[in-house]
Structures are given as structure tokens and as C-alpha cells.
C-alpha atoms as a PDB file:
ATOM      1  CA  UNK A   1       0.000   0.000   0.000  1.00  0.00           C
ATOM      2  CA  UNK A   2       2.710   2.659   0.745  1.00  0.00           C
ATOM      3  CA  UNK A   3       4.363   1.553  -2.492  1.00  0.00           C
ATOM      4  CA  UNK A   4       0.652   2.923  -4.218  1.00  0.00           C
ATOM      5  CA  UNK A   5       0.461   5.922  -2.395  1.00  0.00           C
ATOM      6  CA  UNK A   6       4.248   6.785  -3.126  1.00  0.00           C
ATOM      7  CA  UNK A   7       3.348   6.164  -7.151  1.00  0.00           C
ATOM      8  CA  UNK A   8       0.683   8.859  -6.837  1.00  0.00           C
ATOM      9  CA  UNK A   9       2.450  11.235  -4.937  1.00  0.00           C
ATOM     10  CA  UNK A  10       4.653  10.956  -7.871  1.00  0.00           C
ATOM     11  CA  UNK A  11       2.485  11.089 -10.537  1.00  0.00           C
ATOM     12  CA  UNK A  12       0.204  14.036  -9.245  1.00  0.00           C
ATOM     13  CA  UNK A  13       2.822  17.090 -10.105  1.00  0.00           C
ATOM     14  CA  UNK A  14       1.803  15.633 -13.817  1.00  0.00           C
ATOM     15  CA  UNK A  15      -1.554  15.805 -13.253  1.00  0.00           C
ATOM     16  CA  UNK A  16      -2.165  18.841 -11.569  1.00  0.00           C
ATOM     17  CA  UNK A  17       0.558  20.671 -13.613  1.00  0.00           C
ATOM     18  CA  UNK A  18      -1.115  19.307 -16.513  1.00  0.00           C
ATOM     19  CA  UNK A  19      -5.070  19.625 -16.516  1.00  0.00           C
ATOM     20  CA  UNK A  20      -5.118  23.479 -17.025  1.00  0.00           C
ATOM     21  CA  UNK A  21      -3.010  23.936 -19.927  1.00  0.00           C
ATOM     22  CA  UNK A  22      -4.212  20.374 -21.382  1.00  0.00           C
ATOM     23  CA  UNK A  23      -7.893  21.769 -21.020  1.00  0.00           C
ATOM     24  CA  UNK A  24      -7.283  25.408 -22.446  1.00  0.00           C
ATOM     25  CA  UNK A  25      -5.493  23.874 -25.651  1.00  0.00           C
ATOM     26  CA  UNK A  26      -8.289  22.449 -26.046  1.00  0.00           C
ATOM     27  CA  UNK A  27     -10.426  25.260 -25.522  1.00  0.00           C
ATOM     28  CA  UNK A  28      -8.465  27.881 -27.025  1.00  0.00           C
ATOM     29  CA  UNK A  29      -5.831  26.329 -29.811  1.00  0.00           C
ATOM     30  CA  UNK A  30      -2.819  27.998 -28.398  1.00  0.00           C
ATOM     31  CA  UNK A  31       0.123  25.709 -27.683  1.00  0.00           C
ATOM     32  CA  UNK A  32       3.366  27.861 -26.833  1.00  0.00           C
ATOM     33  CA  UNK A  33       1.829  29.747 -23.715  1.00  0.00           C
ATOM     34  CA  UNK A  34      -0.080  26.329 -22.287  1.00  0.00           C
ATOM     35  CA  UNK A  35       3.045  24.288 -23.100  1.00  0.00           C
ATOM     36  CA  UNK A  36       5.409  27.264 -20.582  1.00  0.00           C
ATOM     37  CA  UNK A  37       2.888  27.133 -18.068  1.00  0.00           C
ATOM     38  CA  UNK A  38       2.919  23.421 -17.835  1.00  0.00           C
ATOM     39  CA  UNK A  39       6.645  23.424 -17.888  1.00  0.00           C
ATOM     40  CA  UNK A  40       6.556  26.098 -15.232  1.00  0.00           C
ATOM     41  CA  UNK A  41       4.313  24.394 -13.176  1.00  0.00           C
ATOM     42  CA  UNK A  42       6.396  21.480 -13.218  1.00  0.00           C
ATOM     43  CA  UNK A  43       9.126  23.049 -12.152  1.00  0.00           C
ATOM     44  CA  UNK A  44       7.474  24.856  -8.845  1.00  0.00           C
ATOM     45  CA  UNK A  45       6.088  21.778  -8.070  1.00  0.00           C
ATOM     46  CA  UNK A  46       9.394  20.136  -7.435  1.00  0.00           C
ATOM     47  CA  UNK A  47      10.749  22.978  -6.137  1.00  0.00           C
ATOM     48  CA  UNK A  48       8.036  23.153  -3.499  1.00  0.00           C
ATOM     49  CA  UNK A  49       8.215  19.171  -3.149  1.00  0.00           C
ATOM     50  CA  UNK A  50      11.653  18.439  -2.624  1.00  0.00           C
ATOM     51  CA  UNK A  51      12.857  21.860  -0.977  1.00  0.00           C
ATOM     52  CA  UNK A  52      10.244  23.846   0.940  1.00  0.00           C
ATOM     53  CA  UNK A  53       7.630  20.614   2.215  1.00  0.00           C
ATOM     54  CA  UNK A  54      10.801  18.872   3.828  1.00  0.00           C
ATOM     55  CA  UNK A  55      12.041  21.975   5.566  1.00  0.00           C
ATOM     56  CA  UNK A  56       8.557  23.402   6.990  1.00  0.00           C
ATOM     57  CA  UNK A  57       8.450  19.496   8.124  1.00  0.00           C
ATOM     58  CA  UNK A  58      11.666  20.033  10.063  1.00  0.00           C
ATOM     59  CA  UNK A  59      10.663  22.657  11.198  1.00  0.00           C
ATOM     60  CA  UNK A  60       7.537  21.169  13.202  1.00  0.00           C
ATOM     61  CA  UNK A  61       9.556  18.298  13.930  1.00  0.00           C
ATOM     62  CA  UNK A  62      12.688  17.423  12.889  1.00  0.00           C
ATOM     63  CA  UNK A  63      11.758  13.432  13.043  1.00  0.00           C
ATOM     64  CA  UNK A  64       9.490  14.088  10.264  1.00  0.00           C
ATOM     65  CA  UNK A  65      12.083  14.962   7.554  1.00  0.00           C
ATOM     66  CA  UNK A  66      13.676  11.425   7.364  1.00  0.00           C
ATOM     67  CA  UNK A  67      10.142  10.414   7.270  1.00  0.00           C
ATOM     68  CA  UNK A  68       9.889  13.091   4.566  1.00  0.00           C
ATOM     69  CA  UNK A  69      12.527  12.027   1.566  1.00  0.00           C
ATOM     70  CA  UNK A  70      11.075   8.637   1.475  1.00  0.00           C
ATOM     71  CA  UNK A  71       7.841  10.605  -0.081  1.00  0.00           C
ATOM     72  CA  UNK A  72       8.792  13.403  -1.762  1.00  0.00           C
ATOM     73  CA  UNK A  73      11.642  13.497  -4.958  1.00  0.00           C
ATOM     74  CA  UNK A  74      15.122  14.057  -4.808  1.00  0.00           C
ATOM     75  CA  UNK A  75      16.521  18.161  -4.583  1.00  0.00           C
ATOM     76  CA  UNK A  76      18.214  17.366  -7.851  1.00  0.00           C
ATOM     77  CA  UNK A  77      14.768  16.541  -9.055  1.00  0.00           C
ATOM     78  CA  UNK A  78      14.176  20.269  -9.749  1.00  0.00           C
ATOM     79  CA  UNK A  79      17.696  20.721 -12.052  1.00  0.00           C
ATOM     80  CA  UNK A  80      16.383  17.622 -13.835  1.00  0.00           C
ATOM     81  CA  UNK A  81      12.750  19.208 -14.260  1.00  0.00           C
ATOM     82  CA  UNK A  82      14.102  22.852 -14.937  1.00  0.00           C
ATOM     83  CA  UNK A  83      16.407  20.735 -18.087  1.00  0.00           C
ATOM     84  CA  UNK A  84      13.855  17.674 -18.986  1.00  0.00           C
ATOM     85  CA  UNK A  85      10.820  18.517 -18.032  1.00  0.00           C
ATOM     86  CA  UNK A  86       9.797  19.951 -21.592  1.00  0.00           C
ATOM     87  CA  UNK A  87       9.224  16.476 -22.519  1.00  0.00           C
ATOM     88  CA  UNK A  88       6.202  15.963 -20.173  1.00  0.00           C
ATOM     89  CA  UNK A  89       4.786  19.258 -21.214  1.00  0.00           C
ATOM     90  CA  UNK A  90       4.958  18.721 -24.799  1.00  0.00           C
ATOM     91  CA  UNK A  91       3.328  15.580 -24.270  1.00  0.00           C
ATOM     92  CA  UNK A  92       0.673  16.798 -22.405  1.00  0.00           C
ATOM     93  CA  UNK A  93       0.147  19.673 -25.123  1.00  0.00           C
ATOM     94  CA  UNK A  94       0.500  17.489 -28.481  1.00  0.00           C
ATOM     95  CA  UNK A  95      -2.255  14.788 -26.993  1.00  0.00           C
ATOM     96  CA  UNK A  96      -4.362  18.303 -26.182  1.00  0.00           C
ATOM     97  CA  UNK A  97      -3.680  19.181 -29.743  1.00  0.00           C
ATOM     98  CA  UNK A  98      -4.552  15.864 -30.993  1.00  0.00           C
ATOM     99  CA  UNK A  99      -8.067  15.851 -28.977  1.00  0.00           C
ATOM    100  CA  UNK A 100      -8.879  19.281 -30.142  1.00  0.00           C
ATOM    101  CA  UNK A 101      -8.420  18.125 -33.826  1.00  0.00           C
ATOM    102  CA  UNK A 102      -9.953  14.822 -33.661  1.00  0.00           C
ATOM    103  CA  UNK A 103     -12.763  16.822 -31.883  1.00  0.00           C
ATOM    104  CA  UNK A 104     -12.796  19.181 -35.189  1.00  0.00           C
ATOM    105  CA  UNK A 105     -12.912  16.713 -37.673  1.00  0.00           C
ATOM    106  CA  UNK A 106     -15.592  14.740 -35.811  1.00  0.00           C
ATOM    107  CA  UNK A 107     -17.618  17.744 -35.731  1.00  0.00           C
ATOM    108  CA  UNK A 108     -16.689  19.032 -39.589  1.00  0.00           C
ATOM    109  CA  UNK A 109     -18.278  14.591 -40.409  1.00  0.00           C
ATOM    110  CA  UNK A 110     -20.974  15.513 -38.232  1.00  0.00           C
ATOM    111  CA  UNK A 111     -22.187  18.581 -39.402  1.00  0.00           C
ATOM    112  CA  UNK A 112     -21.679  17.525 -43.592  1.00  0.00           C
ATOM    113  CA  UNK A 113     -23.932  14.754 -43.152  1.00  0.00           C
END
């Protein structure tokens, strides 16, 4: 069970990084600006994850930080987001791209027939 809850904490930076600019490419067509906010938010949310959680938990008690790093990602997590964490983003925006064209084309067979 802690194995589970360890794969979602790491997952959910995706997710929640991920659900506003994948909705408003869909919404809106624009990929550049979604695709640096998701990027961005990627970023913070390792920054905030592996820096600032661990130290406000030492700060309450200092037992909690070893307690801590088997949860949250490595530091050097946020280097390796800030260099690779395009590639998440862009995935995130070419599937919104690919929904919001598969939605146009359905609609463009819809509305000829």
C-alpha cells in the first residue's frame, strides 16, 4: 500500500501541472503559452516538493524529515525538471492538440452529413 500511495504522490505534479493547460489547448488552440505554463508548473512543483515541504516538516519536527525524503523526490529533481521537463509538457500539449483536432474533424463529419 505505501508503495501505491508513493506512485501517486509521484504522478500528481503531472496531473495537476497538466489539466489546465491540457484543457485550455483544447479550448483555445494555443500551444506555446499552455506548453510554458505546464513546464513552469512542473518546475514549482518540485521545487516546493523536494525543498520547501521537507524543511517546513523540520521545522515542526525534525523526526518528520527522514520520514519526509522517502515521499517526496530528490533536490536534484528540480535541475532535472528545470532541463527535462519539456518532454512531459509537450506531451501533455500534443495529446491536447490531438483531442482538439480529432474533436474538429468529428464535428466538420458531423455537421456535412
Amino acid at each position: 500500500m505505501k508503495e501505491a500511495a508513493q506512485i501517486a504522490v509521484a504522478l500528481a505534479p503531472l496531473f495537476f501541472a497538466a489539466v489546465f493547460p491540457f484543457i485550455q489547448t483544447i479550448r483555445t488552440g494555443r500551444y506555446v503559452r499552455y506548453f510554458f505554463i505546464c513546464w513552469g508548473s512542473l518546475v514549482a512543483w518540485m521545487c516546493v516538493f523536494s525543498m520547501i515541504l521537507p524543511l517546513a516538516a523540520y521545522q515542526i519536527d525534525k523526526s518528520y524529515e527522514a520520514e519526509m525524503y522517502e515521499w517526496v523526490p530528490n533536490p536534484r529533481g528540480v535541475s532535472a525538471m528545470l532541463f527535462s521537463g519539456w518532454f512531459p509538457a509537450a506531451g501533455v500539449i500534443l495529446i491536447a492538440t490531438f483531442v482538439r483536432y480529432s474533436f474538429q474533424w468529428f464535428k466538420k463529419k458531423n455537421d456535412a452529413h
